[in-house]
N, C-alpha and C. Protein backbone atom coordinates (compact mmCIF):
# COMPACT_ATOMS: atom_id res chain seq x y z
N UNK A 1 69.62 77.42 -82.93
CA UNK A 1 68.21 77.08 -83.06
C UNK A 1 67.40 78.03 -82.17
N UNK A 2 66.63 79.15 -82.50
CA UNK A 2 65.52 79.68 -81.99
C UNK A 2 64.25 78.97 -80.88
N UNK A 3 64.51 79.56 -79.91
CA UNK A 3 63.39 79.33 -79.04
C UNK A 3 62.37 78.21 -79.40
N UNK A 4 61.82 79.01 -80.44
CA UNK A 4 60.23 78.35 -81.34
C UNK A 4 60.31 77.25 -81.87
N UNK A 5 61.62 76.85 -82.44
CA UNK A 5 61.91 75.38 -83.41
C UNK A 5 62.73 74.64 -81.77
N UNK A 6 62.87 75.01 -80.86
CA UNK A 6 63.30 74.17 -80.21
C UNK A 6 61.96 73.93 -79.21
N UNK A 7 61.45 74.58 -79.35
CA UNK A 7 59.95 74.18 -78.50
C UNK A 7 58.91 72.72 -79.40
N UNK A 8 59.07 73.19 -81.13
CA UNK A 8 58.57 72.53 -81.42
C UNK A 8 59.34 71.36 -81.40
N UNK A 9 60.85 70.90 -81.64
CA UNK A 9 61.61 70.02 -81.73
C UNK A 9 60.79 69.16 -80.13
N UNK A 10 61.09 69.88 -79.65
CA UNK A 10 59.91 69.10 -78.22
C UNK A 10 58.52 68.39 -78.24
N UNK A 11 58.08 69.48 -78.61
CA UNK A 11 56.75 69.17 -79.17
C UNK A 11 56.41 67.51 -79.90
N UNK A 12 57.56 67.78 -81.15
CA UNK A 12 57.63 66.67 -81.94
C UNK A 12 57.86 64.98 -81.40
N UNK A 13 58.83 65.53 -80.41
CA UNK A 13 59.03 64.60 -79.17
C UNK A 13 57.87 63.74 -78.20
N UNK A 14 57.25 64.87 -78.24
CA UNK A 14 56.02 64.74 -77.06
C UNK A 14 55.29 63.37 -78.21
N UNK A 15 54.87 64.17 -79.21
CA UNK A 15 53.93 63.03 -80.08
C UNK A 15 54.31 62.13 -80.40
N UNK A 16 55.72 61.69 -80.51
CA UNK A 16 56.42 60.20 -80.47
C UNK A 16 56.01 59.82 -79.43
N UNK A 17 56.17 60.10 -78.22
CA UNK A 17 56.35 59.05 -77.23
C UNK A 17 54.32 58.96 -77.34
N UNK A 18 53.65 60.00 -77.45
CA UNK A 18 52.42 59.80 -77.03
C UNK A 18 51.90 58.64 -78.00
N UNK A 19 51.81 58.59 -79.38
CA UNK A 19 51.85 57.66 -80.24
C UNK A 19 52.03 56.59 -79.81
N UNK A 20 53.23 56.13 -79.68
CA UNK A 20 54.21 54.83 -78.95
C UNK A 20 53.50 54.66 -77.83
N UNK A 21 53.41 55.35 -77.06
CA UNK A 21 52.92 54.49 -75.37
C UNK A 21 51.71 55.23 -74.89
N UNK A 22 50.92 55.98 -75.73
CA UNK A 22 50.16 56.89 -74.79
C UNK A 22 50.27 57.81 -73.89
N UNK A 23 49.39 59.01 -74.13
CA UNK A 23 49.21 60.39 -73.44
C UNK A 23 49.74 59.67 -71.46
N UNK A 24 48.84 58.79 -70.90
CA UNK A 24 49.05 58.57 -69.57
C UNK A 24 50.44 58.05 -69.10
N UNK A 25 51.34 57.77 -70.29
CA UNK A 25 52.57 57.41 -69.87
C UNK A 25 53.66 57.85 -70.74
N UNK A 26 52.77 59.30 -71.21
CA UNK A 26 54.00 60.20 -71.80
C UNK A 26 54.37 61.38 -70.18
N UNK A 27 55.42 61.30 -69.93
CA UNK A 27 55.86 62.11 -69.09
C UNK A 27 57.32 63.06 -69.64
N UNK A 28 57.59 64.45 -68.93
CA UNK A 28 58.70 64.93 -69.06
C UNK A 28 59.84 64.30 -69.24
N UNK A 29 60.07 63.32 -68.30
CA UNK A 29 61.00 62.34 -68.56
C UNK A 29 61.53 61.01 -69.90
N UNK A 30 60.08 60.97 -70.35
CA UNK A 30 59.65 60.12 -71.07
C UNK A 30 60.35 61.20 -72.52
N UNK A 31 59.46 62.13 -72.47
CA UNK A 31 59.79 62.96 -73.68
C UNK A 31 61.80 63.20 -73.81
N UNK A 32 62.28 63.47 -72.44
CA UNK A 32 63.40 64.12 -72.64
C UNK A 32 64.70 62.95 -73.14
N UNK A 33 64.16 61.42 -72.46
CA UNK A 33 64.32 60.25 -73.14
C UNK A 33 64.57 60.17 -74.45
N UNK A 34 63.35 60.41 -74.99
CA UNK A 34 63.28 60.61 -76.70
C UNK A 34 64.22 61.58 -77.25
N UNK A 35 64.54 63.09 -76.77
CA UNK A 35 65.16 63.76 -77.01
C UNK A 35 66.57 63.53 -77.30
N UNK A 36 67.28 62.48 -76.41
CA UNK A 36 68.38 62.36 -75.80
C UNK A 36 68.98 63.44 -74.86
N UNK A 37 67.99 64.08 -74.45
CA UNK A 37 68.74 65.27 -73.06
C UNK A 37 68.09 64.97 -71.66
N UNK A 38 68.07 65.77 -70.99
CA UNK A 38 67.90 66.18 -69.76
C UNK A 38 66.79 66.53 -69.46
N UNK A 39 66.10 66.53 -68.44
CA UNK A 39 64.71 66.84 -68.45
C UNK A 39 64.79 68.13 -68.08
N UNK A 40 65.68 68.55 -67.29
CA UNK A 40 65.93 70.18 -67.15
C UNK A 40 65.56 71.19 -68.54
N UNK A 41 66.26 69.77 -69.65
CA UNK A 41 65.55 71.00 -70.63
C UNK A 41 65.01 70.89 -71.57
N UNK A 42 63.87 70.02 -71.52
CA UNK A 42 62.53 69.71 -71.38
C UNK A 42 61.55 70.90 -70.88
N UNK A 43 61.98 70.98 -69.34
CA UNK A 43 60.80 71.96 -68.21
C UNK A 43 61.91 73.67 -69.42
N UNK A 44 62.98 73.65 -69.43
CA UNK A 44 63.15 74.61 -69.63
C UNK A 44 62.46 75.38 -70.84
N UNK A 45 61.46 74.72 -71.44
CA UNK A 45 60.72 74.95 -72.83
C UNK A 45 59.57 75.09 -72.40
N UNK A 46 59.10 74.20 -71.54
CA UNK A 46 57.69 74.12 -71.03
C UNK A 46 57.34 73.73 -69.63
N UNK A 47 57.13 74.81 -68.73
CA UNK A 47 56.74 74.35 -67.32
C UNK A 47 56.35 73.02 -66.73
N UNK A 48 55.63 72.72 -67.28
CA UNK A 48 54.78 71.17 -66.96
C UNK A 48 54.15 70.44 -68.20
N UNK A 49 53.65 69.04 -68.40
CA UNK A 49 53.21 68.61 -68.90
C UNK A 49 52.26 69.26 -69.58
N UNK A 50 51.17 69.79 -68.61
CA UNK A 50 49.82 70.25 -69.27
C UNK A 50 50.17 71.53 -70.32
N UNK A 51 51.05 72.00 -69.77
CA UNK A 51 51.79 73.32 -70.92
C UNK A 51 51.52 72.60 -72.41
N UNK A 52 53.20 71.74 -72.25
CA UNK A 52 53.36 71.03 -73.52
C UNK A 52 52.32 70.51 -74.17
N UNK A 53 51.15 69.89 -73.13
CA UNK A 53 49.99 69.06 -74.13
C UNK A 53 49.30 70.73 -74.99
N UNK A 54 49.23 71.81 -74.34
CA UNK A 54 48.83 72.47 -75.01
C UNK A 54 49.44 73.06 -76.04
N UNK A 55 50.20 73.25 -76.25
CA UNK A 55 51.24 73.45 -77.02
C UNK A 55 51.78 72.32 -78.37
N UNK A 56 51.44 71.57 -77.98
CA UNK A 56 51.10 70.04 -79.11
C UNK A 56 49.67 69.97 -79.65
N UNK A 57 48.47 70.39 -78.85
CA UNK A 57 47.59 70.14 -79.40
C UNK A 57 47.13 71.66 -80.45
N UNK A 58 47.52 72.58 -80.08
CA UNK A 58 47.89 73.69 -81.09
C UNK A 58 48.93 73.28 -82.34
N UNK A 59 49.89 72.51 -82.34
CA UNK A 59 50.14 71.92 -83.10
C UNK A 59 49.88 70.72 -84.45
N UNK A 60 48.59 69.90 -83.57
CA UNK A 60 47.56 69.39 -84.32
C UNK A 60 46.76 70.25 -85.37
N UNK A 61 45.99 71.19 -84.68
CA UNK A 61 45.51 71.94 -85.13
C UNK A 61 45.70 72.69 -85.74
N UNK A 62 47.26 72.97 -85.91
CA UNK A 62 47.54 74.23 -87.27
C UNK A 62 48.28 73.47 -88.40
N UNK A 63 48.50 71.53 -88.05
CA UNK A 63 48.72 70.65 -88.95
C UNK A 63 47.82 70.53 -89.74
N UNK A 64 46.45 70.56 -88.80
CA UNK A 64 45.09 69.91 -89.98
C UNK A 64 44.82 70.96 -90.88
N UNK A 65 45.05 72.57 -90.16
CA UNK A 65 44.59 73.52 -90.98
C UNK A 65 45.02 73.44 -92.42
N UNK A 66 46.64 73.17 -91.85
CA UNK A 66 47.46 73.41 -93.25
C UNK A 66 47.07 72.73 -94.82
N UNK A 67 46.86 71.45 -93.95
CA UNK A 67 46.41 70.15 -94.77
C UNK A 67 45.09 70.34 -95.89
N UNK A 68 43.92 71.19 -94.94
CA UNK A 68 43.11 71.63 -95.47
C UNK A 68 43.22 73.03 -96.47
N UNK A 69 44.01 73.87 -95.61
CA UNK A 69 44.46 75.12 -96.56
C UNK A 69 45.22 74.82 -97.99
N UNK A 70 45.76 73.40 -98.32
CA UNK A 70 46.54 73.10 -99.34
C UNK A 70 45.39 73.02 -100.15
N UNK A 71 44.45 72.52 -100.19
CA UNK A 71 43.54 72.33 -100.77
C UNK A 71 43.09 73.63 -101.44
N UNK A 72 42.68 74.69 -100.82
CA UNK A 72 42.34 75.62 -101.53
C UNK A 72 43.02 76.37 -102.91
N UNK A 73 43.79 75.75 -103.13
CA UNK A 73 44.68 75.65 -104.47
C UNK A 73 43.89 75.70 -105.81
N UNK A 74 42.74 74.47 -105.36
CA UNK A 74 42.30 73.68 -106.39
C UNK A 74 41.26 74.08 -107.06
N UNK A 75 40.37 74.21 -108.08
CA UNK A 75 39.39 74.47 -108.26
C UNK A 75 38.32 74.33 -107.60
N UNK A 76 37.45 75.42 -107.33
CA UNK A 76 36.21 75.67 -106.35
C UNK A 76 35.39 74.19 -107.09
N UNK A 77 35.18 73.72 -105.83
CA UNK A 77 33.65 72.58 -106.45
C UNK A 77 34.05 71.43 -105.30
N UNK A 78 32.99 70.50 -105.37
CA UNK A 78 32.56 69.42 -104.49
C UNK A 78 34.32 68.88 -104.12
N UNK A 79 34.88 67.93 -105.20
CA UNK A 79 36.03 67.59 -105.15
C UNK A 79 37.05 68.12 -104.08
N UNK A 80 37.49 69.59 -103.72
CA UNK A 80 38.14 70.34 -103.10
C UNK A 80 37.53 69.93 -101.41
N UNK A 81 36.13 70.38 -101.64
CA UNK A 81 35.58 69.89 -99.94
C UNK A 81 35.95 69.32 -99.74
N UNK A 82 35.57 67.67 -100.40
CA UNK A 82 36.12 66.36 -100.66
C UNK A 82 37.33 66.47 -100.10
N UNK A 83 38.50 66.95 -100.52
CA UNK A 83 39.94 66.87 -100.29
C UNK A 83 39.88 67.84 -98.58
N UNK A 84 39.39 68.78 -98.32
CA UNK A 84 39.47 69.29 -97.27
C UNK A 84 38.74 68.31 -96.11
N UNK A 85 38.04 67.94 -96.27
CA UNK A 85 37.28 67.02 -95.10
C UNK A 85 38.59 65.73 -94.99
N UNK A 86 38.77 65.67 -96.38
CA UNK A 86 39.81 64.50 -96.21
C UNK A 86 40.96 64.34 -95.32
N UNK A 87 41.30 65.77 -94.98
CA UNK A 87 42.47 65.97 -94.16
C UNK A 87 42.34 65.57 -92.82
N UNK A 88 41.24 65.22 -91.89
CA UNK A 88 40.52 64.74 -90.48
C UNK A 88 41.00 63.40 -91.00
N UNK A 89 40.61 62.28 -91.72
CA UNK A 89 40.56 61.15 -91.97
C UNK A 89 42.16 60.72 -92.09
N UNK A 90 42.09 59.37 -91.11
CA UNK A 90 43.34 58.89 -90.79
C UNK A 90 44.04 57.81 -92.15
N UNK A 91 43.88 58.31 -93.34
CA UNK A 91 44.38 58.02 -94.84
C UNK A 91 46.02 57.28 -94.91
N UNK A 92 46.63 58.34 -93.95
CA UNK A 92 48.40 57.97 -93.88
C UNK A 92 48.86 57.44 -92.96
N UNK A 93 50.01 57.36 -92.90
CA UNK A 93 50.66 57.02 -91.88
C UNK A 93 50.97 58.38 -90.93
N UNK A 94 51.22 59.52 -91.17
CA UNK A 94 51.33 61.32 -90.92
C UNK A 94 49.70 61.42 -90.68
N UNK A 95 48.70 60.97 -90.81
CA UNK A 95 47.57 61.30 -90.01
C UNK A 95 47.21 60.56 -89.13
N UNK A 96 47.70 59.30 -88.89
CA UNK A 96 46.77 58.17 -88.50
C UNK A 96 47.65 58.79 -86.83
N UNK A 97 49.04 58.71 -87.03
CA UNK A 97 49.84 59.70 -86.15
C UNK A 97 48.74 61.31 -85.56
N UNK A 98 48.22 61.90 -86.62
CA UNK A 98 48.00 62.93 -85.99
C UNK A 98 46.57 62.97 -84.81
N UNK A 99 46.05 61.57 -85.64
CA UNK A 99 44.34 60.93 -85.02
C UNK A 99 44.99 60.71 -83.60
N UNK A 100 45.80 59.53 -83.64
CA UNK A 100 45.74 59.31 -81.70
C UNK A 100 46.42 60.09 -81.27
N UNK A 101 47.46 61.22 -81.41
CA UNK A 101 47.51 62.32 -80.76
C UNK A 101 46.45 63.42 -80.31
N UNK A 102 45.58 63.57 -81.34
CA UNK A 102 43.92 64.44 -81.37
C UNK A 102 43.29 63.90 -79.96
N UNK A 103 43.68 62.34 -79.90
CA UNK A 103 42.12 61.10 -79.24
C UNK A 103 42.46 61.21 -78.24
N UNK A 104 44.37 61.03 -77.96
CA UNK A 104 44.71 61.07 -76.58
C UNK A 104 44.73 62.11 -76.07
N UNK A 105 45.12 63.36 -76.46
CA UNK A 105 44.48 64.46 -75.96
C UNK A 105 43.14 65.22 -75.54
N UNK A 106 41.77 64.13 -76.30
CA UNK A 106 40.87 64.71 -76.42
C UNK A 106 40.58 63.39 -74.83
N UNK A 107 41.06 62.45 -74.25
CA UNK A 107 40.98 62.00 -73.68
C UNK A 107 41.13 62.54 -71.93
N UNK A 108 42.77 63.19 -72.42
CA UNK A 108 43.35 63.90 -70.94
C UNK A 108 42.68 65.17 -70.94
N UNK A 109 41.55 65.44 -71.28
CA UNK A 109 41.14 66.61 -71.41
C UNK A 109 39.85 66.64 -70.16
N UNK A 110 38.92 65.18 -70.67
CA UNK A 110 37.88 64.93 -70.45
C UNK A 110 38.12 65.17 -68.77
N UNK A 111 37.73 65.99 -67.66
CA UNK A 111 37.22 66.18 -66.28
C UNK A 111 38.35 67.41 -65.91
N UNK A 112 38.98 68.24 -67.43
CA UNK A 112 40.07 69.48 -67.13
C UNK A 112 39.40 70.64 -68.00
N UNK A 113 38.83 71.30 -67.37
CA UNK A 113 37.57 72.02 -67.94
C UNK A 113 39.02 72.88 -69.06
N UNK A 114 39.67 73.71 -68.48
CA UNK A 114 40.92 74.41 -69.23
C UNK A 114 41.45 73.70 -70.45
N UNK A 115 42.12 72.42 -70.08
CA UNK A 115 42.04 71.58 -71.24
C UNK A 115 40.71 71.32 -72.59
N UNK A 116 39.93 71.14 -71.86
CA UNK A 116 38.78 71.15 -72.83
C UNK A 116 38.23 72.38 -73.50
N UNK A 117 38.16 73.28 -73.12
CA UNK A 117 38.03 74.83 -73.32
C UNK A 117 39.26 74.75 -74.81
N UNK A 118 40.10 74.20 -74.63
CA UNK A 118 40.75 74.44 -75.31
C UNK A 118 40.87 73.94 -76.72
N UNK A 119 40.25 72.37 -76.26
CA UNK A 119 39.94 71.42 -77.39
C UNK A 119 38.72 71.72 -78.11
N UNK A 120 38.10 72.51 -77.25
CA UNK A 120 36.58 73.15 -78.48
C UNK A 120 37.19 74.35 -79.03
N UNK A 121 38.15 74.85 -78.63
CA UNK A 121 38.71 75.85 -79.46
C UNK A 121 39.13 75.89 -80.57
N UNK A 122 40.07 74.90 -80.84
CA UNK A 122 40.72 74.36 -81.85
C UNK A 122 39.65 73.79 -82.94
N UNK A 123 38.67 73.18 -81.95
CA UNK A 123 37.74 72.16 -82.89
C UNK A 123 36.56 73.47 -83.95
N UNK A 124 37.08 74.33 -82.99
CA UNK A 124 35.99 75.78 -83.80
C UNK A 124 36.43 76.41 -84.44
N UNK A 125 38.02 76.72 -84.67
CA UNK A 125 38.85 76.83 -85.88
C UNK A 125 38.72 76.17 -87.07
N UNK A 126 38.54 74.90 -86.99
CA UNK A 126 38.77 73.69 -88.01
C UNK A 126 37.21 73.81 -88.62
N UNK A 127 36.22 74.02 -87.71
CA UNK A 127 34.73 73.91 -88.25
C UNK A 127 34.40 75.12 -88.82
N UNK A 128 35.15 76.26 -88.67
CA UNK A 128 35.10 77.63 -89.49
C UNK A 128 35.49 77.64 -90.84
N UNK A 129 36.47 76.23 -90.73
CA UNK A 129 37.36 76.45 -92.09
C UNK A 129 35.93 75.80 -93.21
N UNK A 130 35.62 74.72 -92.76
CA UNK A 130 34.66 74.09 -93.49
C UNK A 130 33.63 74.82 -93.73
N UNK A 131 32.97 75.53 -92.78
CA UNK A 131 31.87 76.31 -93.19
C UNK A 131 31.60 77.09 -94.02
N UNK A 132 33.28 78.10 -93.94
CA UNK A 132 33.29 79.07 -95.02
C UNK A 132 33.06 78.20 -96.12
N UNK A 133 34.07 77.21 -96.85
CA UNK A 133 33.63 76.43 -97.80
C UNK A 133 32.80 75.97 -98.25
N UNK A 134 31.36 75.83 -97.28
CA UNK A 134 30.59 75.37 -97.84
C UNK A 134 29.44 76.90 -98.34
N UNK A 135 30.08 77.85 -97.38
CA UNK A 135 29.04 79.10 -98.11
C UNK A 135 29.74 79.31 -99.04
N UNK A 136 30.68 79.33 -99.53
CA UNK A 136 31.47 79.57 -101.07
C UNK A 136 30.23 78.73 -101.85
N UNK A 137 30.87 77.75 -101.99
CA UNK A 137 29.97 76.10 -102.85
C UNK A 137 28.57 76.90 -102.83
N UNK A 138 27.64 77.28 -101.42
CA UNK A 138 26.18 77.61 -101.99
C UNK A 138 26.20 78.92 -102.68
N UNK A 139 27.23 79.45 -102.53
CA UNK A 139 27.23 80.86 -103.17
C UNK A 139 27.28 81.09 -104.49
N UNK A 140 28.04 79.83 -105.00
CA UNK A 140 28.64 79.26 -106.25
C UNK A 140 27.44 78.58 -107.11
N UNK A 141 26.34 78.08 -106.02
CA UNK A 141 25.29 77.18 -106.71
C UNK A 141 25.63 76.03 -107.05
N UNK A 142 27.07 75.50 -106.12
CA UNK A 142 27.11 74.08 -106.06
C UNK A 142 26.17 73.06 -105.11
N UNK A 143 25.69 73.80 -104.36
CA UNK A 143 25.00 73.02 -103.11
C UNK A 143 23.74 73.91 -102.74
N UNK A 144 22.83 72.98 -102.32
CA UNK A 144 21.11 73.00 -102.18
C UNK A 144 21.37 74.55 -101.27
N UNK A 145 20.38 74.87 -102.09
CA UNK A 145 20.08 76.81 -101.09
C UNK A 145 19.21 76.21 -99.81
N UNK A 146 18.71 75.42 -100.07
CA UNK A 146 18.16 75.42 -98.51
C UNK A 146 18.97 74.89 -97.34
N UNK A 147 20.42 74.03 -98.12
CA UNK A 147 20.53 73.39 -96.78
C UNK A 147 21.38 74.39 -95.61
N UNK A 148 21.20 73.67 -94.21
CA UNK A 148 21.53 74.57 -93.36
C UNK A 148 23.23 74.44 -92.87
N UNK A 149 23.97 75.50 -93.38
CA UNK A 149 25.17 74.88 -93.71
C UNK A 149 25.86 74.76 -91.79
N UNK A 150 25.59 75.43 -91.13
CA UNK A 150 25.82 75.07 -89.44
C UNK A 150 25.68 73.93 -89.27
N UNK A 151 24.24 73.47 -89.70
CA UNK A 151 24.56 71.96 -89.36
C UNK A 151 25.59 71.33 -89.92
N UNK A 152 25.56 71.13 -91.56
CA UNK A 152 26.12 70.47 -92.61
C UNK A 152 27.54 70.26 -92.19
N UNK A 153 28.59 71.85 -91.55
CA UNK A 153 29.56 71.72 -91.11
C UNK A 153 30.05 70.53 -90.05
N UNK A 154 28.99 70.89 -89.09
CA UNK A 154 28.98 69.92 -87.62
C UNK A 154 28.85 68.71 -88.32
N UNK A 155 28.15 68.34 -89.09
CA UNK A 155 27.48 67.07 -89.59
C UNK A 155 29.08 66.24 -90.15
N UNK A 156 29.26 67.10 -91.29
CA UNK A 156 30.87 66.90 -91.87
C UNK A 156 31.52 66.29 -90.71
N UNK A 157 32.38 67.09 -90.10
CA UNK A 157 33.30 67.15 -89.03
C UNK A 157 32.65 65.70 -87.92
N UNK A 158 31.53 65.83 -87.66
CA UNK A 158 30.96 64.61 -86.96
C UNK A 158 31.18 63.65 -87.07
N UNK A 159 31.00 63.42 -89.44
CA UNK A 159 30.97 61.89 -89.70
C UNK A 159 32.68 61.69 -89.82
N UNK A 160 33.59 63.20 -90.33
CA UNK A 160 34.84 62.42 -90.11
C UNK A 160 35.61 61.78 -89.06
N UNK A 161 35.30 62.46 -88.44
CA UNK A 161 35.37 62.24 -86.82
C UNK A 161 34.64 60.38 -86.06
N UNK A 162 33.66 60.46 -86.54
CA UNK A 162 32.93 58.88 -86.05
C UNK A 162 33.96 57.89 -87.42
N UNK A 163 34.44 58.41 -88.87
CA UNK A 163 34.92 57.53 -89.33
C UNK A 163 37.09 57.31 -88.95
N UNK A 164 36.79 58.41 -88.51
CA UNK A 164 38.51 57.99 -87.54
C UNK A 164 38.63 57.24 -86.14
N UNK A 165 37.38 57.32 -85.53
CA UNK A 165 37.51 56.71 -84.77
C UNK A 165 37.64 55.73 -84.99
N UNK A 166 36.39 54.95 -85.95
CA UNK A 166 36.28 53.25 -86.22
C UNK A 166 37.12 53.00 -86.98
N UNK A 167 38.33 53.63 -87.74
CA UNK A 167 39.56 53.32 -88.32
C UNK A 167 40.30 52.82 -87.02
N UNK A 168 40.74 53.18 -85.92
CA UNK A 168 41.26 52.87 -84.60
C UNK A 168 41.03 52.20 -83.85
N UNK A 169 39.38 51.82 -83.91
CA UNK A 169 38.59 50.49 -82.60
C UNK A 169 38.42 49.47 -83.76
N UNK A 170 38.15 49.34 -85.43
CA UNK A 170 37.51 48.13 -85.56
C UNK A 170 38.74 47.46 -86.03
N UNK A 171 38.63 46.02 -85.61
CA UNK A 171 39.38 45.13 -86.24
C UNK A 171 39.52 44.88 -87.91
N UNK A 172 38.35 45.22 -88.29
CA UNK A 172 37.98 45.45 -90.09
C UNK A 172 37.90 46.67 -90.53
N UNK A 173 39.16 47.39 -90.64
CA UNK A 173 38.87 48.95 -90.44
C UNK A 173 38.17 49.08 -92.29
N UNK A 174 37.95 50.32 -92.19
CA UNK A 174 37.66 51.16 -93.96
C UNK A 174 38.87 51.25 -94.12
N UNK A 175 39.24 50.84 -95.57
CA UNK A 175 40.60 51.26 -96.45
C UNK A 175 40.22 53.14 -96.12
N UNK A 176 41.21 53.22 -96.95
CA UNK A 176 41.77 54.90 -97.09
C UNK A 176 40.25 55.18 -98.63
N UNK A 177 40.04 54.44 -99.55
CA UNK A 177 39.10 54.55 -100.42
C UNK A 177 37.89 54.70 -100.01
N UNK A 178 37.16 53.32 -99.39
CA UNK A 178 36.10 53.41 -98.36
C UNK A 178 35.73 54.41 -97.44
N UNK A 179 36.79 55.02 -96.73
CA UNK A 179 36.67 56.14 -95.66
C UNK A 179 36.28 57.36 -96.76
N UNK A 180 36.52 57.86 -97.86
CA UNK A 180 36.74 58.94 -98.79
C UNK A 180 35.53 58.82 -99.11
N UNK A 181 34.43 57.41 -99.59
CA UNK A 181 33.46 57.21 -100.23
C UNK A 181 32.01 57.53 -99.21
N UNK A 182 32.90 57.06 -98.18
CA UNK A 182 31.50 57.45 -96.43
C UNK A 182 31.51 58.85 -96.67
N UNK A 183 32.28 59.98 -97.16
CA UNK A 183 31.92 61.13 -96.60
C UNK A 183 31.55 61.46 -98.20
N UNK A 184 32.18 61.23 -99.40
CA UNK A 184 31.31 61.76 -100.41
C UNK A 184 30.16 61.25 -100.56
N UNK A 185 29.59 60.40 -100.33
CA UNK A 185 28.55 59.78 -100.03
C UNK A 185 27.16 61.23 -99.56
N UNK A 186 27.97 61.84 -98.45
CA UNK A 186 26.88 62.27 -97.62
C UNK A 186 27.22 63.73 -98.61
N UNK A 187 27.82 64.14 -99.03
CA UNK A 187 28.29 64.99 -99.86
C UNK A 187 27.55 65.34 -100.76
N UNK A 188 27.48 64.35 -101.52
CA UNK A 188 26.37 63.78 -102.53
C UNK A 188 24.82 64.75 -102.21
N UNK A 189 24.91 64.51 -101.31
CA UNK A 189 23.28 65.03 -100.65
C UNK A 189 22.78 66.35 -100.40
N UNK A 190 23.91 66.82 -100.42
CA UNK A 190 24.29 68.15 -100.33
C UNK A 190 24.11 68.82 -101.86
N UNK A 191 24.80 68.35 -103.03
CA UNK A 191 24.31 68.71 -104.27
C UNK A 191 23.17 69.69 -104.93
N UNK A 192 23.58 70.41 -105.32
CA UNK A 192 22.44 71.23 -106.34
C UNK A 192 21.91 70.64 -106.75
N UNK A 193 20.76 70.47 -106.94
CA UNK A 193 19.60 69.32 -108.16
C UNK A 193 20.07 69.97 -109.62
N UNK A 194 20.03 70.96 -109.89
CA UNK A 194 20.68 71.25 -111.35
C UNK A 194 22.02 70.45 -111.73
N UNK A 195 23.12 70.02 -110.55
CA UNK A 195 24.12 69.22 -111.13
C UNK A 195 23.82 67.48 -111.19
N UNK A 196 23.48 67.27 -109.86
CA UNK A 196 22.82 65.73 -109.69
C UNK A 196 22.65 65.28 -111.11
């Protein structure tokens, strides 16, 4: 096994236990637990904790890409966005996993300027992906020439983002349908008046 698949085999590790018990009581030990090895070689993959969290949360992030990049398969039009925004939204059981790994990280981040530096990094990858998409769509004359697609992106990413959260805090969460319908919803608005 190569370096890289045994880093991620770690990695993979890390997000079990973080899942299961949380970022504050995922430790080296904790992870190497899960592993069934040694914590020696654990550190031997990754210096310290904060390594690995980075190294996992780059992992998030080239999960969601993918998720979204599958999409581009499909025929150009609203639907496809649709499916790309969809990939943020905690729909599965493989996302709902990838949400409180995102939350708890976006948590141990909050007063670690490095950490956070890092989490707007990622978060500016993911908001590039959308943007381009949506200058395709106005380019295409699927969506209003005036609107301002900087915002529209942020806006996107915002409401999926406020609707994963309340999948996680409310006791009455949105089905997987409902959550899909909040963001085509705002989607909707976005529309060319020639298709409307």
């Amino acid at each position: 096994m190569s370096q890289r698949d045994r880093r991620l085999e770690v990695s993979e590790a890390a997000w079990r236990v973080i899942v299961r018990e949380g970022l504050d009581r995922t430790s080296m030990r904790a992870i190497a637990q899960e592993l069934g090895c040694t914590t020696g070689v654990v550190t031997h993959y990754f210096r310290d904790k904060q390594e690995l969290i980075l190294f996992a949360l780059n992992q998030v992030t080239q999960s969601l890409l993918k998720a979204i990049q599958a999409q581009t398969g499909q025929e150009l039009g609203v639907d496809r966005l649709l499916n790309m925004v969809s990939a943020f939204l905690p729909l599965d059981v493989e996302r709902q996993a990838v949400l409180k790994v995102w939350l708890a990280f976006l948590g141990y981040a909050v007063g670690r300027d490095s950490l956070m530096a890092e989490h707007q990094r990622s978060a500016a990858q993911l908001r590039e992906v959308i943007l381009q998409e949506l200058q395709t769509l106005q380019s295409a004359n699927l969506i209003r020439d005036d609107a301002d697609l900087e915002l529209e992106a942020n806006a996107l990413l915002a409401l999926a983002n406020g609707v994963s959260l309340d999948f996680l805090i409310q006791a009455k969460r949105l089905s997987p349908e409902q959550q899909q319908q909040v963001i085509r919803r705002y989607v909707d608005e976005l529309l060319s008046t020639h298709i409307k």
